[in-house]
C-alpha atoms as a PDB file:
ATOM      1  CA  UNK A   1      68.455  99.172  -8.407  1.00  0.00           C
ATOM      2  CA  UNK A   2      66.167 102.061  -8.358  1.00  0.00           C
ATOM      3  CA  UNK A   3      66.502 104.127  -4.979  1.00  0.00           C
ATOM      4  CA  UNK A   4      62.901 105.869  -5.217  1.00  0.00           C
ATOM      5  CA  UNK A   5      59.869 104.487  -6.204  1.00  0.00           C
ATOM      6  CA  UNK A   6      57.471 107.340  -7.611  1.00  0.00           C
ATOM      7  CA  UNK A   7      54.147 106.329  -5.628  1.00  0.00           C
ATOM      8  CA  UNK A   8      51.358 107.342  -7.759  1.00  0.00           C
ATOM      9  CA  UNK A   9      48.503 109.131  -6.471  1.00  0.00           C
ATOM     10  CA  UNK A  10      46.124 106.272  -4.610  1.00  0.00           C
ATOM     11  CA  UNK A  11      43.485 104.834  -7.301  1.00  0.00           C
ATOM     12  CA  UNK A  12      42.379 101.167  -8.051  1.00  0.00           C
ATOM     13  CA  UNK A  13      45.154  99.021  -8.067  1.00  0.00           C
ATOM     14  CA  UNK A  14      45.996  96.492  -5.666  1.00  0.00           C
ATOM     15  CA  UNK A  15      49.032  95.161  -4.494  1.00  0.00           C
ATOM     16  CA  UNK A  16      49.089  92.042  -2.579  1.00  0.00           C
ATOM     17  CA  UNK A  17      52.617  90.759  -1.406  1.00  0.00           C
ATOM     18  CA  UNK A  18      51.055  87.603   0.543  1.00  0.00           C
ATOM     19  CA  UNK A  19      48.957  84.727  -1.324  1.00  0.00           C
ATOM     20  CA  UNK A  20      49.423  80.676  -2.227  1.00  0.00           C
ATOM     21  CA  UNK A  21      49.474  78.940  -4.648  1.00  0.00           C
ATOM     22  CA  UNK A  22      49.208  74.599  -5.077  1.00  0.00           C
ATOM     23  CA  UNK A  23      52.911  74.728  -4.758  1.00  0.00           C
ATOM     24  CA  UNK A  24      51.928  74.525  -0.968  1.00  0.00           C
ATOM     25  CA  UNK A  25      48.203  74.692   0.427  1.00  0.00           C
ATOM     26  CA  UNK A  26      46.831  76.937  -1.875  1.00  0.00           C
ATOM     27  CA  UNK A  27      44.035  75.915  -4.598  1.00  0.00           C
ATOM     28  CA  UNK A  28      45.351  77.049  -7.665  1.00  0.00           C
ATOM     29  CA  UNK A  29      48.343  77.472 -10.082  1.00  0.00           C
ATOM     30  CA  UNK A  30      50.586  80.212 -10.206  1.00  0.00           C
ATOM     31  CA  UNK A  31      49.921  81.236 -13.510  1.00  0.00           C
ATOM     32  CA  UNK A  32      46.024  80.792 -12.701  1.00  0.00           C
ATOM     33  CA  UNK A  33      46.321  82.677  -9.238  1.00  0.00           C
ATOM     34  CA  UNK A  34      48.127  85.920 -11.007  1.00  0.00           C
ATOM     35  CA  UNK A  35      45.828  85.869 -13.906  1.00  0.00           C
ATOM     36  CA  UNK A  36      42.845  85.691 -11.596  1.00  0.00           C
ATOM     37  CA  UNK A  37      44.155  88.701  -9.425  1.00  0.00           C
ATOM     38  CA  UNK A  38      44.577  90.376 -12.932  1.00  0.00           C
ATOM     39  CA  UNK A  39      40.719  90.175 -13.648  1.00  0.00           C
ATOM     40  CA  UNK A  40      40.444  91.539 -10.130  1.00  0.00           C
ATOM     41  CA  UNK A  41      42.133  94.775 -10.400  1.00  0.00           C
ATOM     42  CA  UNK A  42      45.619  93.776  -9.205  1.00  0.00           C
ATOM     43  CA  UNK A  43      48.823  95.231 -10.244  1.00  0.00           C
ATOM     44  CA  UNK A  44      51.355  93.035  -8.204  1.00  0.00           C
ATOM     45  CA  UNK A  45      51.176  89.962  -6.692  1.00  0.00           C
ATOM     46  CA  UNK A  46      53.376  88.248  -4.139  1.00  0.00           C
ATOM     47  CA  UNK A  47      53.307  84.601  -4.862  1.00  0.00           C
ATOM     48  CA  UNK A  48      54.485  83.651  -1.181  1.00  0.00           C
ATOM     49  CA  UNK A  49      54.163  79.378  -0.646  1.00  0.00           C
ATOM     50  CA  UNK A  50      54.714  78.314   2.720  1.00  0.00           C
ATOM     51  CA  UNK A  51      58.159  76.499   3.047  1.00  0.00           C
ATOM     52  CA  UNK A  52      60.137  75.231   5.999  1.00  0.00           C
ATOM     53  CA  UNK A  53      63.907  73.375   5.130  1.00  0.00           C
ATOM     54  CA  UNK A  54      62.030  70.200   3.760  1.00  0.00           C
ATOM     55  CA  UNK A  55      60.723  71.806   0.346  1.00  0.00           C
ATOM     56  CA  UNK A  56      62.421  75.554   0.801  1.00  0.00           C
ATOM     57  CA  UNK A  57      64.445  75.232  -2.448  1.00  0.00           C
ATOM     58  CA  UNK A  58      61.820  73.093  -4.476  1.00  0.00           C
ATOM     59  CA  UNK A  59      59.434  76.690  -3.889  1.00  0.00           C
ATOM     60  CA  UNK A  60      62.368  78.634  -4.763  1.00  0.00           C
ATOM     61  CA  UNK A  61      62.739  76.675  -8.295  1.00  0.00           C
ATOM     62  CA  UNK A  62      59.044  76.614  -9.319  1.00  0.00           C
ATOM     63  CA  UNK A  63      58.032  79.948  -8.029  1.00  0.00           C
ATOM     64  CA  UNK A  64      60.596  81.841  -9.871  1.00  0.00           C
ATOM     65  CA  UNK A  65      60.050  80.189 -12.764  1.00  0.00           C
ATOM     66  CA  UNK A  66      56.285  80.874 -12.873  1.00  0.00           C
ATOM     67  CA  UNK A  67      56.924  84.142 -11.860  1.00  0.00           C
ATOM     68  CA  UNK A  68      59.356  84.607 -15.092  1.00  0.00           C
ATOM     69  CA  UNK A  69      56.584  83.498 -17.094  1.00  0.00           C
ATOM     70  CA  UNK A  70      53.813  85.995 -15.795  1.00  0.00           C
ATOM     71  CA  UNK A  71      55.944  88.592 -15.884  1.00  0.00           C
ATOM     72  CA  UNK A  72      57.360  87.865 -19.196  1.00  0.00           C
ATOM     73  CA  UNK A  73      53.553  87.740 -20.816  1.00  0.00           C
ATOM     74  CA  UNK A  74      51.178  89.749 -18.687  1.00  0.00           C
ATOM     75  CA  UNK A  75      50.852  93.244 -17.185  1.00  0.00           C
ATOM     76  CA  UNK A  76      50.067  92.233 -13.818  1.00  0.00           C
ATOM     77  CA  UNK A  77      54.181  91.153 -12.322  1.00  0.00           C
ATOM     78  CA  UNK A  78      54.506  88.484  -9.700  1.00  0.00           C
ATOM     79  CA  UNK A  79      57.122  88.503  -7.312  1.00  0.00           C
ATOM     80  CA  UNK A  80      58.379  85.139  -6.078  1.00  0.00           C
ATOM     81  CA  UNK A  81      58.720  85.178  -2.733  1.00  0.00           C
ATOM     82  CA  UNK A  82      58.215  82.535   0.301  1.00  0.00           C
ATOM     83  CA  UNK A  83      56.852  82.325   3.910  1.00  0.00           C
ATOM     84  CA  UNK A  84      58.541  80.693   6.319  1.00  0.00           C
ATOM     85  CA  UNK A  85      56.331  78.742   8.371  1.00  0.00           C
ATOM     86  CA  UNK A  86      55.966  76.892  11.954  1.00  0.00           C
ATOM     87  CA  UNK A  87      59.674  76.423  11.732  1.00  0.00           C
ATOM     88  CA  UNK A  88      61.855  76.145  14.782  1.00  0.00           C
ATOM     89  CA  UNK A  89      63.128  79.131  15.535  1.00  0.00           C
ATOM     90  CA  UNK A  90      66.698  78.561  15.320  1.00  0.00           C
ATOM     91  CA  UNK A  91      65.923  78.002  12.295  1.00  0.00           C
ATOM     92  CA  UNK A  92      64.105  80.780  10.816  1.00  0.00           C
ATOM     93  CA  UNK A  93      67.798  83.278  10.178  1.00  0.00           C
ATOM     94  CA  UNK A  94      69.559  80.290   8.167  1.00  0.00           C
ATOM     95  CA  UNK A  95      66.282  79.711   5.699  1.00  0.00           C
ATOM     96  CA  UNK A  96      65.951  83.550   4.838  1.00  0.00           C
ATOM     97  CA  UNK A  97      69.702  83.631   4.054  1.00  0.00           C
ATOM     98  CA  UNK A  98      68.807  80.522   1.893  1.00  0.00           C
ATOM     99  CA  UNK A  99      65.862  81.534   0.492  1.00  0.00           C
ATOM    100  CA  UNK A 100      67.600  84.822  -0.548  1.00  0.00           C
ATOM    101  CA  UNK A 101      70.278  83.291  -1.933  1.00  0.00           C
ATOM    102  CA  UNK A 102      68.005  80.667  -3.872  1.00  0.00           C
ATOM    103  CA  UNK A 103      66.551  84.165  -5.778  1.00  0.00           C
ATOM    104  CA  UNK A 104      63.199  84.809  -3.992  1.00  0.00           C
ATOM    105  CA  UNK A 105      62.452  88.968  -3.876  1.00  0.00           C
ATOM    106  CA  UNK A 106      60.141  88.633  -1.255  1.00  0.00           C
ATOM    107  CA  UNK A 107      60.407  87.120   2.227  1.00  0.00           C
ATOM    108  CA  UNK A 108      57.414  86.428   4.982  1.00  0.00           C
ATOM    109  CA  UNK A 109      57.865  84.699   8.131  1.00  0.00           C
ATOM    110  CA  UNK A 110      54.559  83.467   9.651  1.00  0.00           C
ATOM    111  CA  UNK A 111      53.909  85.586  12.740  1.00  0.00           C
ATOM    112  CA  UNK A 112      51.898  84.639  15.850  1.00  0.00           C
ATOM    113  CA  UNK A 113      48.727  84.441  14.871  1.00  0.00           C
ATOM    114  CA  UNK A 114      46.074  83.377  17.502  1.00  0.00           C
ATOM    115  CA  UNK A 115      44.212  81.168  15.148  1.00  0.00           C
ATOM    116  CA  UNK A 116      47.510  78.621  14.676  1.00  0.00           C
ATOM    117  CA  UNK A 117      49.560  76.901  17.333  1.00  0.00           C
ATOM    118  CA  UNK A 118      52.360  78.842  16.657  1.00  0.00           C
ATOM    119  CA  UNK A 119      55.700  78.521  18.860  1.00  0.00           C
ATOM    120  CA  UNK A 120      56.043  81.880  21.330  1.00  0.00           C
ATOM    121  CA  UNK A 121      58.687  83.720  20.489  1.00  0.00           C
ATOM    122  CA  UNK A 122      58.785  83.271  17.052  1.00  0.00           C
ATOM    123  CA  UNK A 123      57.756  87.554  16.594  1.00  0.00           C
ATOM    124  CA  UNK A 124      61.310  88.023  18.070  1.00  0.00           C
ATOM    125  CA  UNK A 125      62.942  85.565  15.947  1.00  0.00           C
ATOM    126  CA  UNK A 126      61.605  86.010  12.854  1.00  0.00           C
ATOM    127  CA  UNK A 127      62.116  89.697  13.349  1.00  0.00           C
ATOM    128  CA  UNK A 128      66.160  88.823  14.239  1.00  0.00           C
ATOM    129  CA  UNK A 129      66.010  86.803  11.039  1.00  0.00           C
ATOM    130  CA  UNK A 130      65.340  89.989   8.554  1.00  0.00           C
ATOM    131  CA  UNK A 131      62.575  89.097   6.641  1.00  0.00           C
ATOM    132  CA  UNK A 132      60.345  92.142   4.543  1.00  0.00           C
ATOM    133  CA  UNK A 133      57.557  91.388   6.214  1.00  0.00           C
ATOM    134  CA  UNK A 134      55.949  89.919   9.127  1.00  0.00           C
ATOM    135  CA  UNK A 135      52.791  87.963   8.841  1.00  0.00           C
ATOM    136  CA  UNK A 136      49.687  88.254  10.839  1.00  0.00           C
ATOM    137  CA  UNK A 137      51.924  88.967  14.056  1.00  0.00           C
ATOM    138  CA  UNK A 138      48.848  88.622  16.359  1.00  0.00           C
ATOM    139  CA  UNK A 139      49.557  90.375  19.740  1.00  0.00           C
ATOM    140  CA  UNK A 140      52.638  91.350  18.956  1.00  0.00           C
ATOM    141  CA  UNK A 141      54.751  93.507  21.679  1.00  0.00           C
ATOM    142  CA  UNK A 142      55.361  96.656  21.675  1.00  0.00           C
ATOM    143  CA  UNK A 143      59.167  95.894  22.002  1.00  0.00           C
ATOM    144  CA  UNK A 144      59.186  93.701  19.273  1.00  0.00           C
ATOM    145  CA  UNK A 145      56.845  96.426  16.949  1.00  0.00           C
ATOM    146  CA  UNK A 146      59.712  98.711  18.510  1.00  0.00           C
ATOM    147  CA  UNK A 147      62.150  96.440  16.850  1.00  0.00           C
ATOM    148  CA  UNK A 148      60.365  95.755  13.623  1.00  0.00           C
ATOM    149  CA  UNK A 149      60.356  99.971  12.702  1.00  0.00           C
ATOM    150  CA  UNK A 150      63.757  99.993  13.861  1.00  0.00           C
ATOM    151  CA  UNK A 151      64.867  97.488  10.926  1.00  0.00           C
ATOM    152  CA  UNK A 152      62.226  98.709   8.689  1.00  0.00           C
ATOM    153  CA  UNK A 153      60.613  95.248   8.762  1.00  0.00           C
ATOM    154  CA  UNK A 154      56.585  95.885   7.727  1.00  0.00           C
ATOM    155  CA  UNK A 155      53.956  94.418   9.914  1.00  0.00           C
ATOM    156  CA  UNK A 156      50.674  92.805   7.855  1.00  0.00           C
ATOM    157  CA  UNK A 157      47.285  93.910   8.213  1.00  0.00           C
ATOM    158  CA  UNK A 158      45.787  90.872   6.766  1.00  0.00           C
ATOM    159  CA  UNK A 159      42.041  90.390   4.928  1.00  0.00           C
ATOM    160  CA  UNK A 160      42.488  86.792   6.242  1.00  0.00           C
ATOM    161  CA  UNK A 161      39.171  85.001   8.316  1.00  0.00           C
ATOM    162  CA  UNK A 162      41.473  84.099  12.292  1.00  0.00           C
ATOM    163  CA  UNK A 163      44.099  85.906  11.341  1.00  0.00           C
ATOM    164  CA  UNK A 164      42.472  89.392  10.977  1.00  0.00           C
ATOM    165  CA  UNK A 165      41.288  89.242  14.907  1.00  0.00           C
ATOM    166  CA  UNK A 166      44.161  91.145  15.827  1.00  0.00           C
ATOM    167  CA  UNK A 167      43.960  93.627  13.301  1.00  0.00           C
ATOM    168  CA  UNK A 168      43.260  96.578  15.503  1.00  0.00           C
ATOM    169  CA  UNK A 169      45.976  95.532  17.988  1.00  0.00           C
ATOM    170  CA  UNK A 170      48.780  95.342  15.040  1.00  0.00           C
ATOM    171  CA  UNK A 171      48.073  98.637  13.775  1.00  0.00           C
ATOM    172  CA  UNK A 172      47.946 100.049  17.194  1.00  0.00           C
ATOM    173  CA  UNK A 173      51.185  98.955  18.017  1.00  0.00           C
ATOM    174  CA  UNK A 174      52.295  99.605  14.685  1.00  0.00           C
ATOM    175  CA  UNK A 175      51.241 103.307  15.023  1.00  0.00           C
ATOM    176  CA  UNK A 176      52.967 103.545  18.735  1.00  0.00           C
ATOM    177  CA  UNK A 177      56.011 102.294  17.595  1.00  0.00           C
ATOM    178  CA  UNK A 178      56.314 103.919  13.945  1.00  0.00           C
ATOM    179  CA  UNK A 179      56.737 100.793  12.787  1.00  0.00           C
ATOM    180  CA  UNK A 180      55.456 100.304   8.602  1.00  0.00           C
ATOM    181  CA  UNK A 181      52.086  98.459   7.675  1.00  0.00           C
ATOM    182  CA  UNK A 182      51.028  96.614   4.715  1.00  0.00           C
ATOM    183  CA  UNK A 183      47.779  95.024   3.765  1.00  0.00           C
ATOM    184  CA  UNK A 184      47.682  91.597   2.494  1.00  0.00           C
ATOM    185  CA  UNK A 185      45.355  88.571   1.822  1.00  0.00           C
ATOM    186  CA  UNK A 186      47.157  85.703   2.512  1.00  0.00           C
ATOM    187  CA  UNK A 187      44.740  84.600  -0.162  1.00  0.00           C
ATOM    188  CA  UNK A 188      44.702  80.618  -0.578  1.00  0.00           C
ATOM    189  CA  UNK A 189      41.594  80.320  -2.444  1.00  0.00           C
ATOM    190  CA  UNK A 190      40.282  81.997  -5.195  1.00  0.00           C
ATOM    191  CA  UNK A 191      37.632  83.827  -3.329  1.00  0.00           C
ATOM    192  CA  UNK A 192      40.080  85.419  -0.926  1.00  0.00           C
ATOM    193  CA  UNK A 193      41.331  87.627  -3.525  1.00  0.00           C
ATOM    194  CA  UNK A 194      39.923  91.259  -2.641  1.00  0.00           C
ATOM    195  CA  UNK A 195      39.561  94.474  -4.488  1.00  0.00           C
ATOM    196  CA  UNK A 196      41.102  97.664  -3.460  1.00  0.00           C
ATOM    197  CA  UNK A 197      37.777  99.450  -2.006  1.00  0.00           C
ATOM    198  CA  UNK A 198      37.616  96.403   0.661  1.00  0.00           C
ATOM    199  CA  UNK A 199      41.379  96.510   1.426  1.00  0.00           C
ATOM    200  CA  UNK A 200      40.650 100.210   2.290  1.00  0.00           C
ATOM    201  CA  UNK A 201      37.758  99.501   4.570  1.00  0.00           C
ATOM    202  CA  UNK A 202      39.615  96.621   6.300  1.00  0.00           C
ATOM    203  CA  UNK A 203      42.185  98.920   6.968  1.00  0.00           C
ATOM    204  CA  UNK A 204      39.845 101.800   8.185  1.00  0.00           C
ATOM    205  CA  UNK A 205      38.059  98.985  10.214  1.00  0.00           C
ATOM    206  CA  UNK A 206      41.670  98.182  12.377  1.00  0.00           C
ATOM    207  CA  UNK A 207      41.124 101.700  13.105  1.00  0.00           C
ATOM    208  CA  UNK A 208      43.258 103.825  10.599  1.00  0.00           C
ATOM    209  CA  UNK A 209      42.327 107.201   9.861  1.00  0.00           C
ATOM    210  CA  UNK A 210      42.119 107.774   5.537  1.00  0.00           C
ATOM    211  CA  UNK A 211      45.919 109.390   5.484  1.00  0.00           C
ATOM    212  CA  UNK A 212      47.060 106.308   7.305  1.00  0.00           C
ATOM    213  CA  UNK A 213      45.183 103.855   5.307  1.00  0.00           C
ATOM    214  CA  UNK A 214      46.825 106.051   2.094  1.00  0.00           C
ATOM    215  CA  UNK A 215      50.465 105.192   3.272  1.00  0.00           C
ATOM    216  CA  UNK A 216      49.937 101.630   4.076  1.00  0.00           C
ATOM    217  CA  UNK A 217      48.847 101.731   0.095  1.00  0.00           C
ATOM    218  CA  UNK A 218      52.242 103.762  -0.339  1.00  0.00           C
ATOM    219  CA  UNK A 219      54.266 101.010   1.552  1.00  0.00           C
ATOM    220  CA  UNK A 220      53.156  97.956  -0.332  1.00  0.00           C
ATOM    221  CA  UNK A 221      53.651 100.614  -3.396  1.00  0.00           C
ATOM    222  CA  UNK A 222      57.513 101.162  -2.029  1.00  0.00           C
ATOM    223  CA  UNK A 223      57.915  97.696  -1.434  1.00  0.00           C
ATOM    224  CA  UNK A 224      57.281  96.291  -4.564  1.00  0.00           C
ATOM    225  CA  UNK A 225      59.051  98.626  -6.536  1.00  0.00           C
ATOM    226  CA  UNK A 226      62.254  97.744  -4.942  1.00  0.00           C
ATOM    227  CA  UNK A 227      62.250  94.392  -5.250  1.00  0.00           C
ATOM    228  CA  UNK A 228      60.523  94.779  -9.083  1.00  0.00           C
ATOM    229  CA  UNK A 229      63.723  97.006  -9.449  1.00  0.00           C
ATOM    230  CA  UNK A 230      61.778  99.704 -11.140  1.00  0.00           C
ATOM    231  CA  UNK A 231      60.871 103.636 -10.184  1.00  0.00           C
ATOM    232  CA  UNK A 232      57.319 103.090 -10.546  1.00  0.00           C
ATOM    233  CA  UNK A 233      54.052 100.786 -11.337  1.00  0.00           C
ATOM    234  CA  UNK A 234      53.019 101.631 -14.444  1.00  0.00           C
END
């Protein structure tokens, strides 16, 4: 595995480690999600279907396999990945060890969004569980933003309508606790696919200054490198 990914100097390209596909609640295929990110400017996609332990392994199967496929045939790669969602929350440390050992790269867990009835706590948990990233985590502590930095867990700024009211808290707390942030869609239509230039503006907008906005860029940038396995997007 590469140990440094060469982060190119901030242009265009978008990276989005958070959107669905049919394979849960999202509107489209795979295949047809990636290619339509494509036409949009995006390098990397995170093809990240919601899964508890009734369908966790039937994801795991189909979204590598479409994943394979784009990245066997198109520039744009796709990383299979999964988030774990409104599970129990004894629950959520077995399913990432399963879901990692099933082959997905890329690991969510739903976070505590306001806009969902989502059991309290599950910040902590999901946080003891060891996913990459944290979803929408809503008003997330500051000791649990303490504890995502210290197991360099990211923390999503999200483009998403309900989830994105906390925005400004998350990055606060991110920025107070030197915890990492990424930017994501948690895109489930077609239209919630964004280009770079409103990522950057919905970053700047949760109150970022231009050089933080730059290394949330560099983050997603890191991140998918790694678990591409490569030393740079080219």
């Amino acid at each position: 595995m590469s140990e440094k990914c060469a982060v190119r100097k901030q242009g265009k390209i978008m990276i989005d480690l958070h959107t669905h596909s049919l394979l849960s609640d999202g509107a489209l295929l795979p295949s047809e999600l990636a290619r339509r990110a494509e036409a949009k400017g995006y390098r990397v996609i995170g093809i990240t279907d919601h899964a508890d332990m009734s369908n966790l392994e039937f994801v795991a199967e189909a979204v590598i396999r479409a994943c394979k496929d784009i990245n066997k045939n198109w520039k744009i790669k796709a990383i299979p990945g999964v988030e774990l969602t409104h599970m129990p929350l004894e629950s959520l440390k077995p399913a990432v060890k399963i879901a990692r050992s099933k082959g997905l790269k890329l690991v969510i867990i739903h976070g505590e969004t306001l806009s969902e009835p989502v059991i309290p706590g599950t910040n902590r948990y999901a946080l003891l569980a060891g996913p990459d990233i944290l979803a929408h985590p809503g008003l997330i502590s500051m000791e649990d933003a303490k504890l995502a930095a210290g197991k360099g867990i990211l923390l999503e700024i999200t483009a998403r309508p309900g989830h994105s009211l906390t925005n400004g808290h998350v990055a606060a707390a991110a920025g107070k606790a030197g915890a990492g942030l990424v930017i994501n869609t948690d895109s489930h239509q077609p239209e919630n696919l964004i280009s770079k230039d409103l990522a950057e503006k919905i970053l700047l907008g949760a109150g970022l200054d231009k050089k933080e906005t730059a290394r949330v860029f560099a983050n997603s940038e890191k991140l998918a490198c790694r678990l591409l396995d490569i030393k740079k997007l080219v």
